[in-house]
Protein backbone atom coordinates (compact mmCIF):
# COMPACT_ATOMS: atom_id res chain seq x y z
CA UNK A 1 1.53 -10.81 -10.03
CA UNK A 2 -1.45 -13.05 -10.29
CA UNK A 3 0.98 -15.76 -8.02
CA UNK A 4 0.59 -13.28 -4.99
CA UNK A 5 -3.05 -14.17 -4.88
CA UNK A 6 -3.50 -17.82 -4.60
CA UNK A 7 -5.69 -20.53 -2.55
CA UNK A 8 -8.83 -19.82 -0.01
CA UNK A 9 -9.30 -16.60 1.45
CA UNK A 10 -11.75 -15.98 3.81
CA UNK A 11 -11.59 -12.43 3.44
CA UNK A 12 -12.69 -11.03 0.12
CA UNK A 13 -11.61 -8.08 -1.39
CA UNK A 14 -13.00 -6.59 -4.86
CA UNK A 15 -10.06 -4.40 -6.27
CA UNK A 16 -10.69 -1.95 -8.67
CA UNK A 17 -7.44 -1.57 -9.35
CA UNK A 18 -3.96 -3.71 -8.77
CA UNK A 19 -2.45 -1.22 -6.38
CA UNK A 20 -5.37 -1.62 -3.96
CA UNK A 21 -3.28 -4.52 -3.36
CA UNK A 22 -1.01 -2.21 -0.84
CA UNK A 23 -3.83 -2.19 1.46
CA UNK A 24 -3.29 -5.58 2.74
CA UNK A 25 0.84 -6.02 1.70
CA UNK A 26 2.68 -6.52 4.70
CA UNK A 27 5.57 -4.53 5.04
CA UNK A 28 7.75 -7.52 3.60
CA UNK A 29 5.92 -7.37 0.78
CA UNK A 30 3.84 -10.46 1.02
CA UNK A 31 0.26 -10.82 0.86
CA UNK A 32 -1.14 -10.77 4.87
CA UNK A 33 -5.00 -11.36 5.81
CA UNK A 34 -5.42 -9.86 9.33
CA UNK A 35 -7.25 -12.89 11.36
CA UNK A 36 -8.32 -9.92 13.47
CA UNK A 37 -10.77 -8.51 10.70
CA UNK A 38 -14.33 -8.04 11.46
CA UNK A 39 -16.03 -9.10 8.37
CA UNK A 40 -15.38 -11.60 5.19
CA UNK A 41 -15.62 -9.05 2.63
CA UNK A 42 -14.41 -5.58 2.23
CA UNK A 43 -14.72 -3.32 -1.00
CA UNK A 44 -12.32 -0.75 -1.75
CA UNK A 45 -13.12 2.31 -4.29
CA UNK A 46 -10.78 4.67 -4.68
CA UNK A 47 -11.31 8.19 -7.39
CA UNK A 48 -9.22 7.37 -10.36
CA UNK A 49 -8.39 11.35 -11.29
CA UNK A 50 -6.34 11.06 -7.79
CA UNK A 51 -5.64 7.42 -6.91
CA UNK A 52 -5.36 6.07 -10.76
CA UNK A 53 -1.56 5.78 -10.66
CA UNK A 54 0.38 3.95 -8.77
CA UNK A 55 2.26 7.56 -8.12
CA UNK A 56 -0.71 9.46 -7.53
CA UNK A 57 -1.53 6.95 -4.90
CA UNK A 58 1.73 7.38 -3.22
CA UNK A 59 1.30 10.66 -2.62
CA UNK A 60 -1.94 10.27 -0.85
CA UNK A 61 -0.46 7.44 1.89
CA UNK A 62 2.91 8.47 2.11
CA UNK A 63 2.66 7.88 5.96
CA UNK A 64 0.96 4.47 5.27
CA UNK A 65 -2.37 3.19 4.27
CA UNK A 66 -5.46 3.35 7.18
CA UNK A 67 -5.99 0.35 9.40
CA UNK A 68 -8.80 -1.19 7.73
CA UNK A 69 -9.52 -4.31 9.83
CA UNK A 70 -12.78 -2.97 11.00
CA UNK A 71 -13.94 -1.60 7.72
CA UNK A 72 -16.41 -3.55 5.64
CA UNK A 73 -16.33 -0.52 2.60
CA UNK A 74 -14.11 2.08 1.91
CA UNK A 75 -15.05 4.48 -0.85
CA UNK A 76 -12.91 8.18 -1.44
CA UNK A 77 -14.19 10.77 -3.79
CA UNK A 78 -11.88 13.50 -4.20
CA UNK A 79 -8.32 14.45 -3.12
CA UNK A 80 -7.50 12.97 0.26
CA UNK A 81 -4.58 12.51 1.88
CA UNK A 82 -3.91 10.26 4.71
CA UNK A 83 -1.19 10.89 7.82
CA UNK A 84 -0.01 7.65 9.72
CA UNK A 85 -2.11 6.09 12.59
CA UNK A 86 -5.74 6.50 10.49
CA UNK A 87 -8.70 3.98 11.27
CA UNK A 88 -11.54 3.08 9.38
CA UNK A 89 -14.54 1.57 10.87
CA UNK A 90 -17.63 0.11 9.00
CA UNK A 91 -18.99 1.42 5.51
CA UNK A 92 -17.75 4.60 4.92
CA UNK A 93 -17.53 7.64 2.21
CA UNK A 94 -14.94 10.18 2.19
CA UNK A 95 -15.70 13.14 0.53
CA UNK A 96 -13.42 16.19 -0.24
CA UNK A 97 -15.83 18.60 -2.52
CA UNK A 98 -12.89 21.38 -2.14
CA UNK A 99 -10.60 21.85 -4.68
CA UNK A 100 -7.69 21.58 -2.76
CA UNK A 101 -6.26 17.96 -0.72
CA UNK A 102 -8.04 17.24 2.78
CA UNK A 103 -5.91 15.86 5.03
CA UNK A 104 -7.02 13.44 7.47
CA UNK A 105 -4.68 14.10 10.28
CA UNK A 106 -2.63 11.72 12.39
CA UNK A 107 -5.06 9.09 14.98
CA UNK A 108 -7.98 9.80 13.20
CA UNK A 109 -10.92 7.06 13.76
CA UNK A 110 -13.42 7.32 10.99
CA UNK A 111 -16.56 4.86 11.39
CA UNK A 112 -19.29 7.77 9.21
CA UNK A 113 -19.53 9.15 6.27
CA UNK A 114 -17.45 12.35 6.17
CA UNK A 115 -17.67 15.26 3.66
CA UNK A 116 -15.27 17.91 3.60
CA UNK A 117 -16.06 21.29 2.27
CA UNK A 118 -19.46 20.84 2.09
């Protein structure tokens, strides 16, 4: 695995985890920057009771991970599950303080903090 990741990127990621590799796998399976990102650095927390396993992640972007080439920080706290077409804009926390899964629904655009069940 540690092959995938080789020579100069100018975009930076901090992964907590290996699977927050899928973020920026192309569909081929082989490791894309987007030349169309905003920023050189983007850092990427995920909760580990629902994005630990690779599984649990799964579940969570079945319909794909968000577009992410605006996003500087991307931090989810809770159970959240993403439908396809989601973008992410900027620094942002995603909150779900219920204890069932939010669901952030198809063409979504977050670029603020957003906490469900408050």
């Amino acid at each position: 695995m540690p092959s995938l990741i080789s020579g100069f990127f100018p975009r930076i990621l901090l992964l907590k985890a290996i699977f927050h590799l899928r973020f920026i796998f192309s569909d081929d399976k082989k490791l894309i920057l987007n030349p169309e990102c905003c920023s050189d650095f983007i850092r990427i927390q995920l909760d580990p009771d629902f994005y630990g396993r690779l599984d649990l992640f799964d579940q969570r972007f079945k319909d794909g991970v968000p577009s992410l080439k605006e996003c500087d920080s991307l931090t989810i706290r809770g159970d959240v599950r993403f439908e396809e077409g989601v973008t992410i804009k900027g620094r942002v926390v995603i909150q779900n303080n219920q204890p069932s899964q939010a669901v952030i629904k198809n063409g979504t655009t977050i670029d603020a903090n957003m906490v469900l069940g408050a």
